[in-house]
PDB file of N, CA and C in Angstrom:
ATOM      1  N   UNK A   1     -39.163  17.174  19.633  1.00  0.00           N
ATOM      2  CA  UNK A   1     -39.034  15.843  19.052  1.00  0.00           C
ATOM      3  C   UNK A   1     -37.603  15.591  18.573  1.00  0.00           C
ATOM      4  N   UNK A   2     -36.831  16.483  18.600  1.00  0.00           N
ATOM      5  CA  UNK A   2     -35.962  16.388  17.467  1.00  0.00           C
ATOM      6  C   UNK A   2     -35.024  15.982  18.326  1.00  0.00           C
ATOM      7  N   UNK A   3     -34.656  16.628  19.813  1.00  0.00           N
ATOM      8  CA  UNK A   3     -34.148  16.234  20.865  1.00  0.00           C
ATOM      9  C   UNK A   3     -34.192  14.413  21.610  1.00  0.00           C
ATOM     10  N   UNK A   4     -35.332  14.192  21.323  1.00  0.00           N
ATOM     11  CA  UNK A   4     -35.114  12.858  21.756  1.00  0.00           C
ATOM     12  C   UNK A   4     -34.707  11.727  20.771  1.00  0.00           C
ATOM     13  N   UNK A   5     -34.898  12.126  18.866  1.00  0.00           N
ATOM     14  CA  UNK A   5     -34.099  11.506  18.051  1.00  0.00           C
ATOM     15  C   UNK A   5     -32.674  11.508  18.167  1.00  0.00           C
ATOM     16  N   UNK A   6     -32.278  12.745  18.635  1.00  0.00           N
ATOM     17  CA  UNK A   6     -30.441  12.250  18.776  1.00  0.00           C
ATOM     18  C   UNK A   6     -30.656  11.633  20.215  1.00  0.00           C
ATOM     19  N   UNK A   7     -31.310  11.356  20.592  1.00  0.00           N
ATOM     20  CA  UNK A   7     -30.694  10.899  22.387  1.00  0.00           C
ATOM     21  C   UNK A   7     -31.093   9.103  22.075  1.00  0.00           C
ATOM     22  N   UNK A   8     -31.690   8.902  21.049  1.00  0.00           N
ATOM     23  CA  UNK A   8     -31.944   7.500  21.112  1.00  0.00           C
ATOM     24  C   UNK A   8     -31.353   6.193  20.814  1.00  0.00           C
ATOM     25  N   UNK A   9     -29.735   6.749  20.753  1.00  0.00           N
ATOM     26  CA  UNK A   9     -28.797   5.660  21.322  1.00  0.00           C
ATOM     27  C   UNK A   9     -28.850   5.336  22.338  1.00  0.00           C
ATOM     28  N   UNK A  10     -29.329   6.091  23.598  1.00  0.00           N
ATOM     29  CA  UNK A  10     -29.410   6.171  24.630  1.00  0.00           C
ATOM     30  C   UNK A  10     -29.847   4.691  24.785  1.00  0.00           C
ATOM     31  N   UNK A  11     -31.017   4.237  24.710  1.00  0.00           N
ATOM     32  CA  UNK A  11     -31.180   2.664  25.019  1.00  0.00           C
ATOM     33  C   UNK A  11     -30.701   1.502  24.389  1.00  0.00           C
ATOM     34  N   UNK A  12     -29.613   1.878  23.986  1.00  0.00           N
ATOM     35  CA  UNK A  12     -28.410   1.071  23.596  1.00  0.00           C
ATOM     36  C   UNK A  12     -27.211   0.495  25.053  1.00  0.00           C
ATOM     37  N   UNK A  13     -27.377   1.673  25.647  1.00  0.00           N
ATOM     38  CA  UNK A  13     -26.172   1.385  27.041  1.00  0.00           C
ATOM     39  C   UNK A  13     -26.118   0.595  27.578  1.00  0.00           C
ATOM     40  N   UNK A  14     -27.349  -0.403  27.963  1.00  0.00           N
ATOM     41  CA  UNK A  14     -27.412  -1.419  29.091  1.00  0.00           C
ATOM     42  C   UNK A  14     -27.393  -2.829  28.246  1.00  0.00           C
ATOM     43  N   UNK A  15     -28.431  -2.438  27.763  1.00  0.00           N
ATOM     44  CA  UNK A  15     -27.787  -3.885  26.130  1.00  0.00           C
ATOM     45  C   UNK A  15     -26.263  -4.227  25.704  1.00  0.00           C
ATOM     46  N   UNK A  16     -25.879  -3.151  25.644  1.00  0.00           N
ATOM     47  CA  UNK A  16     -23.959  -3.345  25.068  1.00  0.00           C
ATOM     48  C   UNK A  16     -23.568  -3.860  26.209  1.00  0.00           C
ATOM     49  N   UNK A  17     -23.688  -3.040  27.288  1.00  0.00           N
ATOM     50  CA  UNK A  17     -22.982  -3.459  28.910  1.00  0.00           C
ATOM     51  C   UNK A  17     -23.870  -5.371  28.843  1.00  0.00           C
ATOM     52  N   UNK A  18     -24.445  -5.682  28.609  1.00  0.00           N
ATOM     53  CA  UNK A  18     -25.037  -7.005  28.958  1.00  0.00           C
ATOM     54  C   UNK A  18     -24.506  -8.123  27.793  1.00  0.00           C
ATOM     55  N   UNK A  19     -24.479  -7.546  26.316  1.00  0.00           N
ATOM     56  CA  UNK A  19     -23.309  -8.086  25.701  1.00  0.00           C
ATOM     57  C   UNK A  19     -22.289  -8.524  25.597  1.00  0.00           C
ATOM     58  N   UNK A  20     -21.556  -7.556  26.413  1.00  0.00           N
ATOM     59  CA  UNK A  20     -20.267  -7.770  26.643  1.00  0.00           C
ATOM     60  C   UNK A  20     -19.538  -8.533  27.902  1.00  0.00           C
ATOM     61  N   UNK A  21     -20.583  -8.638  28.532  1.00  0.00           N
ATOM     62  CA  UNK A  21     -19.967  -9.318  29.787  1.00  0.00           C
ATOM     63  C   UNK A  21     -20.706 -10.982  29.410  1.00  0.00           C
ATOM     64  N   UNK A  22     -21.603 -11.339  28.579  1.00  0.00           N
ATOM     65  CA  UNK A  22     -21.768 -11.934  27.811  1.00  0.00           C
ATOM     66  C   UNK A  22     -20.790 -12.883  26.963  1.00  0.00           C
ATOM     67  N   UNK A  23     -19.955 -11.878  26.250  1.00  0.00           N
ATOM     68  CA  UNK A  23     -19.183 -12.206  24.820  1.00  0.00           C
ATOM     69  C   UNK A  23     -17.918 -12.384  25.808  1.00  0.00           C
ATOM     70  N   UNK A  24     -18.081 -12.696  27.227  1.00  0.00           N
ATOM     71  CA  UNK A  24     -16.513 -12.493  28.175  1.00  0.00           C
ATOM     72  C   UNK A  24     -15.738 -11.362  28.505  1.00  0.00           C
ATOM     73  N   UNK A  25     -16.542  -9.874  28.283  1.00  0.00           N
ATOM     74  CA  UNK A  25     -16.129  -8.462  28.628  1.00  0.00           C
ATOM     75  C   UNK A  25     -15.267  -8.145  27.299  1.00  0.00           C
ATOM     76  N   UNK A  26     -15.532  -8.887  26.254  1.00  0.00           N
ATOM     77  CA  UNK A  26     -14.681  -8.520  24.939  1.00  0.00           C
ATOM     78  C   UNK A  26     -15.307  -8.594  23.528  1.00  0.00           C
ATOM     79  N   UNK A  27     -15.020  -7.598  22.603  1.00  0.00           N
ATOM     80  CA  UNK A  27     -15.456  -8.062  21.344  1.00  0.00           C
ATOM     81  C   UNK A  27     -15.343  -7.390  20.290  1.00  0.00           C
ATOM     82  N   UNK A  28     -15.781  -7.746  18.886  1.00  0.00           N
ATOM     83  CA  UNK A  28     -15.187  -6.884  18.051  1.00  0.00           C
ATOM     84  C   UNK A  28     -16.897  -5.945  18.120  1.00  0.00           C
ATOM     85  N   UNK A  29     -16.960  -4.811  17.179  1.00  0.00           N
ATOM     86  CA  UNK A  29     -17.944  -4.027  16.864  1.00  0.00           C
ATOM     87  C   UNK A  29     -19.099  -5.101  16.782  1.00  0.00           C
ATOM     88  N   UNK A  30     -18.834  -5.679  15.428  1.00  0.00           N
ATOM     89  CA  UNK A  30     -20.309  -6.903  14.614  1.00  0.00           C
ATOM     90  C   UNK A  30     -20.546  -7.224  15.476  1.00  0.00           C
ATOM     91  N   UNK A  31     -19.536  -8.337  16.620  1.00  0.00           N
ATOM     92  CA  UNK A  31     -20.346  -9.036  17.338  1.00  0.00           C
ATOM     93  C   UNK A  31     -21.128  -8.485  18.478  1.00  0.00           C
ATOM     94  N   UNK A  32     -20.791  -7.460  18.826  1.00  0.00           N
ATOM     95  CA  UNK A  32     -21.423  -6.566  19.846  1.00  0.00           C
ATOM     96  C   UNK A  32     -22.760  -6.394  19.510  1.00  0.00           C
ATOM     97  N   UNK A  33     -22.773  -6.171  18.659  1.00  0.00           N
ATOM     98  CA  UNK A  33     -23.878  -5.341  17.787  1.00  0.00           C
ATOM     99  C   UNK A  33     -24.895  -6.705  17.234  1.00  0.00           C
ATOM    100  N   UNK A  34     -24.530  -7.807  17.075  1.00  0.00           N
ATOM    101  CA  UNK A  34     -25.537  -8.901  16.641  1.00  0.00           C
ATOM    102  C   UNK A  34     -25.556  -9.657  17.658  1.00  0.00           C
ATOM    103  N   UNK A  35     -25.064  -9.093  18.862  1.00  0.00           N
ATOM    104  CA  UNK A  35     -25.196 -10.400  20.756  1.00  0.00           C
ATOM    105  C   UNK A  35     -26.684  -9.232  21.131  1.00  0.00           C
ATOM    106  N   UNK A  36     -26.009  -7.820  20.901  1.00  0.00           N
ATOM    107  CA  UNK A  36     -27.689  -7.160  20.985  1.00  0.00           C
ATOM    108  C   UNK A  36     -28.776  -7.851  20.241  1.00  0.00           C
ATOM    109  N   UNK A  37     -28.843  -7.673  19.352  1.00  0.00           N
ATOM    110  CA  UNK A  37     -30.331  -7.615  18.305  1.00  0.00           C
ATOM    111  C   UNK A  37     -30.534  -8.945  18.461  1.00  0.00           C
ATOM    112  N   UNK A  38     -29.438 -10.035  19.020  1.00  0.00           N
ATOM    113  CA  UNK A  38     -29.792 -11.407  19.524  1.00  0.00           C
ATOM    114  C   UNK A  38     -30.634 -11.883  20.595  1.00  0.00           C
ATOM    115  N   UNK A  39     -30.353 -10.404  21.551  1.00  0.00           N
ATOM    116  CA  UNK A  39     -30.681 -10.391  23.305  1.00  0.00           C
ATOM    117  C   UNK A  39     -32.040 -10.153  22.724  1.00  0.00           C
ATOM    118  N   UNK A  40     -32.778  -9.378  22.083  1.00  0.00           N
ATOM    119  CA  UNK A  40     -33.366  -8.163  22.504  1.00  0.00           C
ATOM    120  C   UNK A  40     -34.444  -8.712  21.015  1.00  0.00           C
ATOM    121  N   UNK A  41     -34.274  -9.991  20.309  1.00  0.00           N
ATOM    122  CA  UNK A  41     -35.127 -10.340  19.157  1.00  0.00           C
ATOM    123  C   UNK A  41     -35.654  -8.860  18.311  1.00  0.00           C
ATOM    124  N   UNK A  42     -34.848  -8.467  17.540  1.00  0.00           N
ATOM    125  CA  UNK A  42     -34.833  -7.787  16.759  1.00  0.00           C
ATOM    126  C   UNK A  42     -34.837  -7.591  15.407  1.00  0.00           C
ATOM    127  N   UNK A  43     -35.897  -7.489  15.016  1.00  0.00           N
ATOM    128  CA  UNK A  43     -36.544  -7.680  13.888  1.00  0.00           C
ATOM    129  C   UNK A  43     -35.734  -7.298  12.378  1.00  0.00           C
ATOM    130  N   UNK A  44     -35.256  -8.295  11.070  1.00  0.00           N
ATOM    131  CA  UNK A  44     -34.482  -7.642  10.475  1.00  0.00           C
ATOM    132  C   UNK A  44     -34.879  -6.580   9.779  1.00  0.00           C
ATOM    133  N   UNK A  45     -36.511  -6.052   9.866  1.00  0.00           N
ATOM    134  CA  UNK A  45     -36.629  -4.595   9.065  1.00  0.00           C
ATOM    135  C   UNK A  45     -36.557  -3.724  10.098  1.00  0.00           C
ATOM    136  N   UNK A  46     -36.263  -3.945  11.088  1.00  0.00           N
ATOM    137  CA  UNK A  46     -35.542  -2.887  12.130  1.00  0.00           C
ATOM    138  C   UNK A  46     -33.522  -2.849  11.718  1.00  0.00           C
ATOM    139  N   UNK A  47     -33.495  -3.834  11.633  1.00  0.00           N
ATOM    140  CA  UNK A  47     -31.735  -4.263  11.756  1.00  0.00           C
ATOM    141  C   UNK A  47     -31.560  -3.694  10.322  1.00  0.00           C
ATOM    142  N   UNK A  48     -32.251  -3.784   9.104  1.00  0.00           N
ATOM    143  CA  UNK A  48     -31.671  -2.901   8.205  1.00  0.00           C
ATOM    144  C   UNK A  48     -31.752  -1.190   7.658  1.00  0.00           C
ATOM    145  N   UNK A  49     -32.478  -1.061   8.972  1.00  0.00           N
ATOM    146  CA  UNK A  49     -32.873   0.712   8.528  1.00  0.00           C
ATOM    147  C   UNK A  49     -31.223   1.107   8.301  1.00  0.00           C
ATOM    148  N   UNK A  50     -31.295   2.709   7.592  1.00  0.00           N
ATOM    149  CA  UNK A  50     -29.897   3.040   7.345  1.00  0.00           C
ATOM    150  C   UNK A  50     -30.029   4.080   7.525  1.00  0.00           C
ATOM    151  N   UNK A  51     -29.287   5.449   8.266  1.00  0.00           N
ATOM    152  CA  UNK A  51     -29.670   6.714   7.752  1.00  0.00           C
ATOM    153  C   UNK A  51     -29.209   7.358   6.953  1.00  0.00           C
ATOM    154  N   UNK A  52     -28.715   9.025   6.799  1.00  0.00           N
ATOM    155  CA  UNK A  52     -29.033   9.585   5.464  1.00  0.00           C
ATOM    156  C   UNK A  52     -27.543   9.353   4.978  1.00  0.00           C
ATOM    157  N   UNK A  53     -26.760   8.860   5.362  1.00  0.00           N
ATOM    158  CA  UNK A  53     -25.319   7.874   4.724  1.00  0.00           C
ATOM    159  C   UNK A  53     -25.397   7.107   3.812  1.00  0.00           C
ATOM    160  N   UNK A  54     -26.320   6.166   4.929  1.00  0.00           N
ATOM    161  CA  UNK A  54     -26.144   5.085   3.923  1.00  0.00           C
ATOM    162  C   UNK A  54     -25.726   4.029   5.187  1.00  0.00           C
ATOM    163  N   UNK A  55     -25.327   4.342   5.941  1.00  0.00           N
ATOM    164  CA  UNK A  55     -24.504   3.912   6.811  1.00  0.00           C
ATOM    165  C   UNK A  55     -25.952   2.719   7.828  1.00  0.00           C
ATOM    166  N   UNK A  56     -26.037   2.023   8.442  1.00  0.00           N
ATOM    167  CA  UNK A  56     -26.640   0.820   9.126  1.00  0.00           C
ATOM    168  C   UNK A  56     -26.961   2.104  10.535  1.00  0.00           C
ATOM    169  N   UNK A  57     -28.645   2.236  10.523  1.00  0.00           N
ATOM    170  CA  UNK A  57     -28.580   2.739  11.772  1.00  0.00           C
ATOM    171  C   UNK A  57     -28.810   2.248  13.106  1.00  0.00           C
ATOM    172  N   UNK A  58     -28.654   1.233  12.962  1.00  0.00           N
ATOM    173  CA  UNK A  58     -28.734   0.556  14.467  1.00  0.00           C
ATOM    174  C   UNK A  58     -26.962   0.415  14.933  1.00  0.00           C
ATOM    175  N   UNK A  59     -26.113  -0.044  13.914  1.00  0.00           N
ATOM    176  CA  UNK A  59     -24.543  -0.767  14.200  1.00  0.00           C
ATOM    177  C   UNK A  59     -24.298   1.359  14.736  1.00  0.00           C
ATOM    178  N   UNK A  60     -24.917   2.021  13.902  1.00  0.00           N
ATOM    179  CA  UNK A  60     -24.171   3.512  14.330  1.00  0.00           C
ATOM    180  C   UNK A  60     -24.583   3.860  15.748  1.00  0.00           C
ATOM    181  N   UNK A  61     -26.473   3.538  16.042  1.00  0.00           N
ATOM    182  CA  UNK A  61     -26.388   4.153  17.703  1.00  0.00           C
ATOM    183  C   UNK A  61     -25.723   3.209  18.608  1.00  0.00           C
ATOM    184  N   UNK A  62     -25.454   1.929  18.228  1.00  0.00           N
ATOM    185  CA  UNK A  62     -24.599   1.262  18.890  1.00  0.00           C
ATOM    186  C   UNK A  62     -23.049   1.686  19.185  1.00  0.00           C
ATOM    187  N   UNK A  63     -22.831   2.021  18.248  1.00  0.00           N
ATOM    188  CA  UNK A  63     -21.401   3.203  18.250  1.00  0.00           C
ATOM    189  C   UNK A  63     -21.610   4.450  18.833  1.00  0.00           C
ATOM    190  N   UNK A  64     -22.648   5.117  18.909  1.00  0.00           N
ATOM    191  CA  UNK A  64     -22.553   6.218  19.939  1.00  0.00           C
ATOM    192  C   UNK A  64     -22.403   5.948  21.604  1.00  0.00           C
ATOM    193  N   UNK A  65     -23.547   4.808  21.518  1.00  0.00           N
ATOM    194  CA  UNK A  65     -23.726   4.299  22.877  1.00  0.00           C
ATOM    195  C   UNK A  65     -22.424   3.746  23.359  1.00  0.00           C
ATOM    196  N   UNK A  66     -21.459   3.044  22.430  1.00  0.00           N
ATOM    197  CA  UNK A  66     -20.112   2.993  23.011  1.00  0.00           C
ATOM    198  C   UNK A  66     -19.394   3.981  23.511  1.00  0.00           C
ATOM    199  N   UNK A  67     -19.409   4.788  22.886  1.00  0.00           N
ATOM    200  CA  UNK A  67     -18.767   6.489  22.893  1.00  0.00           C
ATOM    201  C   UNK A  67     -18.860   6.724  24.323  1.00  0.00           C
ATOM    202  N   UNK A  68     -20.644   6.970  24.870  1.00  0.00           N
ATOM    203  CA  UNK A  68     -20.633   7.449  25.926  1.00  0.00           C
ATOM    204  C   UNK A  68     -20.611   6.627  26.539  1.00  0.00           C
ATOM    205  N   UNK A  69     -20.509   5.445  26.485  1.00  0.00           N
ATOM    206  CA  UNK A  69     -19.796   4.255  28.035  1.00  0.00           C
ATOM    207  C   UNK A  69     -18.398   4.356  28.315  1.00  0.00           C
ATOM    208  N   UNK A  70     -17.491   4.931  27.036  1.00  0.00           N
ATOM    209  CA  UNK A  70     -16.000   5.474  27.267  1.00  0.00           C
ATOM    210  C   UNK A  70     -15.690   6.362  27.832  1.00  0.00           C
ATOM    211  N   UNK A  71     -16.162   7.322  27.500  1.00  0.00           N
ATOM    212  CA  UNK A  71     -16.283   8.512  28.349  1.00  0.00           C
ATOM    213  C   UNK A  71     -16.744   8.476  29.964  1.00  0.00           C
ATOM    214  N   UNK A  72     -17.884   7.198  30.191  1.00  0.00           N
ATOM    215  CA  UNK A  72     -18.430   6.883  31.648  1.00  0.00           C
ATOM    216  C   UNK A  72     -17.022   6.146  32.209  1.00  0.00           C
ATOM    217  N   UNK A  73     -16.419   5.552  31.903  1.00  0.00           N
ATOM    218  CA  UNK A  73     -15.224   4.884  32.090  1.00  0.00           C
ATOM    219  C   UNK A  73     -15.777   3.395  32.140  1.00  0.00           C
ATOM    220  N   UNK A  74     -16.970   2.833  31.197  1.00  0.00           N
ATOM    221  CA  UNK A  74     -17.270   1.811  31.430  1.00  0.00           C
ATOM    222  C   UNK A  74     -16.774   1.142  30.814  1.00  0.00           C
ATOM    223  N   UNK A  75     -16.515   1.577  29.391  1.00  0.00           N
ATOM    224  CA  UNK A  75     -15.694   0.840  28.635  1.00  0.00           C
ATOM    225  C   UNK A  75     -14.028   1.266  28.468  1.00  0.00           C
ATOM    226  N   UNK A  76     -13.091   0.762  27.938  1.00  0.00           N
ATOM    227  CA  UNK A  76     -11.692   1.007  27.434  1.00  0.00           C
ATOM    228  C   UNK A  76     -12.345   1.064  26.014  1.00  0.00           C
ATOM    229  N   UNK A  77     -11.334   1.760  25.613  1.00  0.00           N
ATOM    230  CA  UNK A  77     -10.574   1.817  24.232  1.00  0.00           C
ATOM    231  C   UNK A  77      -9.313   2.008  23.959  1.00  0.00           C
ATOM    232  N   UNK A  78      -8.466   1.500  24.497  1.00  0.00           N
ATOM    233  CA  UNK A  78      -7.268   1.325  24.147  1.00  0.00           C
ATOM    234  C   UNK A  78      -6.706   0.418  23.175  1.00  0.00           C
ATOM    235  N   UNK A  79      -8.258  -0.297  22.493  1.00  0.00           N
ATOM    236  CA  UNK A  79      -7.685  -1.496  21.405  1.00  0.00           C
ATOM    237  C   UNK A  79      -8.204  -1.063  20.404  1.00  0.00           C
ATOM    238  N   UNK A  80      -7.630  -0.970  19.379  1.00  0.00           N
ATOM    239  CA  UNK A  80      -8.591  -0.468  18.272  1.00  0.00           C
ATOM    240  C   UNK A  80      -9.311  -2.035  17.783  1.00  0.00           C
ATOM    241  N   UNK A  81     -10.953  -1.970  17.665  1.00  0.00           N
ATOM    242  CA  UNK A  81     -11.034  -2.291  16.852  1.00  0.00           C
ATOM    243  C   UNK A  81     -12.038  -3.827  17.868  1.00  0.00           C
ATOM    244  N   UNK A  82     -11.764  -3.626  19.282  1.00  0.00           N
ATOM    245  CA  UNK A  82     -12.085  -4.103  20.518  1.00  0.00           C
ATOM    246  C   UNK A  82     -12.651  -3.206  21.374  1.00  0.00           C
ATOM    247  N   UNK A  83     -14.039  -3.692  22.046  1.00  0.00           N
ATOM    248  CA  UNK A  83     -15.213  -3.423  22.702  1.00  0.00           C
ATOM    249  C   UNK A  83     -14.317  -4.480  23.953  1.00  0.00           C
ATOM    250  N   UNK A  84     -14.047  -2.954  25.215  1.00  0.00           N
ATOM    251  CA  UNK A  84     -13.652  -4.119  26.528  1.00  0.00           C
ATOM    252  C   UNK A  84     -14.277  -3.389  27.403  1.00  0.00           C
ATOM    253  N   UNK A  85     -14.604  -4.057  28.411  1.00  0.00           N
ATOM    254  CA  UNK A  85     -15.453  -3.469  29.150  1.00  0.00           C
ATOM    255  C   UNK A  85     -14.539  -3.462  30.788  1.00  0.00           C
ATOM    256  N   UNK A  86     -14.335  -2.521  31.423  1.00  0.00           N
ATOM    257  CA  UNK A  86     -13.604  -1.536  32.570  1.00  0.00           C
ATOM    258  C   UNK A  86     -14.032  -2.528  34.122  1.00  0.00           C
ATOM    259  N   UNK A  87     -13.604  -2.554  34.928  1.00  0.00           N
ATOM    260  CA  UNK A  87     -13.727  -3.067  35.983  1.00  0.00           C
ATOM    261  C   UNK A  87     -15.174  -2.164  36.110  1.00  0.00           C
ATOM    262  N   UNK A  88     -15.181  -1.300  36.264  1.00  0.00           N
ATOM    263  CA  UNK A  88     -16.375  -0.208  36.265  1.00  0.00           C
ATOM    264  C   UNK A  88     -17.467  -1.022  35.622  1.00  0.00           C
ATOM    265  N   UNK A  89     -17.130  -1.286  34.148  1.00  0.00           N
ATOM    266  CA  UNK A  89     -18.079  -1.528  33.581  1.00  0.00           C
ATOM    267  C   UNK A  89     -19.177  -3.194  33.813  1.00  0.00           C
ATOM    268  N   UNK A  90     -18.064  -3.800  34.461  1.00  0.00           N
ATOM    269  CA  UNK A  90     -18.552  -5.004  34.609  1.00  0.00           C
ATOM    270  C   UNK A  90     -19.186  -5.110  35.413  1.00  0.00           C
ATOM    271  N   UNK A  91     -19.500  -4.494  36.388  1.00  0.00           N
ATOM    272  CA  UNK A  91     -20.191  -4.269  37.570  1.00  0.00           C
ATOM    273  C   UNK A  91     -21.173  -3.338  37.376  1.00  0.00           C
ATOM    274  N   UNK A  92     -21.667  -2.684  35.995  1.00  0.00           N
ATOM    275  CA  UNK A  92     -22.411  -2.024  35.978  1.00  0.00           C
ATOM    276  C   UNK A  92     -23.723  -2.467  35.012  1.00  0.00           C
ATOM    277  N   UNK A  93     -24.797  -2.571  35.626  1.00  0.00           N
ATOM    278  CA  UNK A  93     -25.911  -2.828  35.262  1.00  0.00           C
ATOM    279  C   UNK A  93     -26.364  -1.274  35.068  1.00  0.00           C
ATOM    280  N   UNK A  94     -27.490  -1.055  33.413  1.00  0.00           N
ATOM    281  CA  UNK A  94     -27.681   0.458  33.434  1.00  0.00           C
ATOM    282  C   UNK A  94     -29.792   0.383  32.891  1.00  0.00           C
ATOM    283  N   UNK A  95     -30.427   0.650  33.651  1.00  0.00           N
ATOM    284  CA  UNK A  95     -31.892   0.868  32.825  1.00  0.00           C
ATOM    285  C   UNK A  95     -31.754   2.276  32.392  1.00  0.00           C
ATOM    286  N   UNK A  96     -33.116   2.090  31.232  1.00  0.00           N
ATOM    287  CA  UNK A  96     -32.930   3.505  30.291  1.00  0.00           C
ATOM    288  C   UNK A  96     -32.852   4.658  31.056  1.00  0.00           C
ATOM    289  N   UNK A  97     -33.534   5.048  32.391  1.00  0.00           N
ATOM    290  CA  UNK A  97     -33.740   5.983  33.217  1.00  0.00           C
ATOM    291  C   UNK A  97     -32.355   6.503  33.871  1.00  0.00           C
ATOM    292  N   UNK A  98     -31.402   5.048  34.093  1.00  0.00           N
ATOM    293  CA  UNK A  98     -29.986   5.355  34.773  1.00  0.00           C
ATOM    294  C   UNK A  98     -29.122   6.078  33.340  1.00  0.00           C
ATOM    295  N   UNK A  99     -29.559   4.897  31.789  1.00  0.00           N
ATOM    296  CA  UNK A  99     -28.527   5.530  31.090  1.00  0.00           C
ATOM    297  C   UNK A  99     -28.795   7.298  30.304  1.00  0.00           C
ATOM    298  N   UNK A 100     -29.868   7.520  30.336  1.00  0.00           N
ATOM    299  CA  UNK A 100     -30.600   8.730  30.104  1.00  0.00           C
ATOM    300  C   UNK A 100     -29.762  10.102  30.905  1.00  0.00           C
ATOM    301  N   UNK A 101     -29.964   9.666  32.076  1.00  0.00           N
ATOM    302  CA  UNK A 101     -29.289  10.419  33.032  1.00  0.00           C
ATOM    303  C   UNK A 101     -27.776  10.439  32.777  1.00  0.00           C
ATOM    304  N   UNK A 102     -27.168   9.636  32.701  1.00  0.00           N
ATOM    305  CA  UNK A 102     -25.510   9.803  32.077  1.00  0.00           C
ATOM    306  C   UNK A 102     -25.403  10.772  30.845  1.00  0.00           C
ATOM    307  N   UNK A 103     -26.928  10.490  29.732  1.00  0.00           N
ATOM    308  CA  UNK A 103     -26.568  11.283  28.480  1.00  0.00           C
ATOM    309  C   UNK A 103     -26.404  12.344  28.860  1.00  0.00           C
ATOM    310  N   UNK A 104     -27.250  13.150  29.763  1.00  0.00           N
ATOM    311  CA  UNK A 104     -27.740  13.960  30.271  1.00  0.00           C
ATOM    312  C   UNK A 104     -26.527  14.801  30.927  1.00  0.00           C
ATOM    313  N   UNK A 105     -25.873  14.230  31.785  1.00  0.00           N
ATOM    314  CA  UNK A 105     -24.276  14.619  32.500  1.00  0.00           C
ATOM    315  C   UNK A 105     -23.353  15.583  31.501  1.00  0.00           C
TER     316      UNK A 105
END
């Protein structure tokens, strides 16, 4: 069980990728993160869970799930502070099964 709690940014990947090409392949963190829970009607006692920080746990697996789209080369980060999304990325549509498999890599 404990294994699929850290992997469950994982269905974050295709949501951000659909965000962002959305928001014009650009954006800051917030808005990334509230074009999701916009897409995807998301409930605000889901949107305010926090974990053992303190910290917002949805805005954080959203930040992992960025992580590993950088690393996929889907996204850039060369801006601080800006969500851009890669020639790669714009062309990439991901279901949980495709983005699972990347965690997985």
């Amino acid at each position: 069980m404990a294994k699929k709690k850290q992997a469950e940014f994982v269905k974050w990947f295709g949501p951000l990728l659909d965000a962002l090409r959305e928001l014009g392949y650009s954006g800051k963190p917030k808005e990334v993160s509230d074009k999701i829970a916009k897409n995807l009607n998301l409930s605000d006692e889901f949107l305010d869970q926090t974990i053992k920080s303190g910290s917002n746990r949805f805005h954080n697996q959203v930040a992992w799930a960025r992580q590993y789209l950088i690393w996929e080369g889907f996204l850039d980060s060369s801006i601080r502070g800006t969500w851009k999304l890669t020639e790669k990325g714009k062309n990439t549509h991901l279901n949980y099964d495709q983005a699972h498999s990347l965690f997985l890599k």
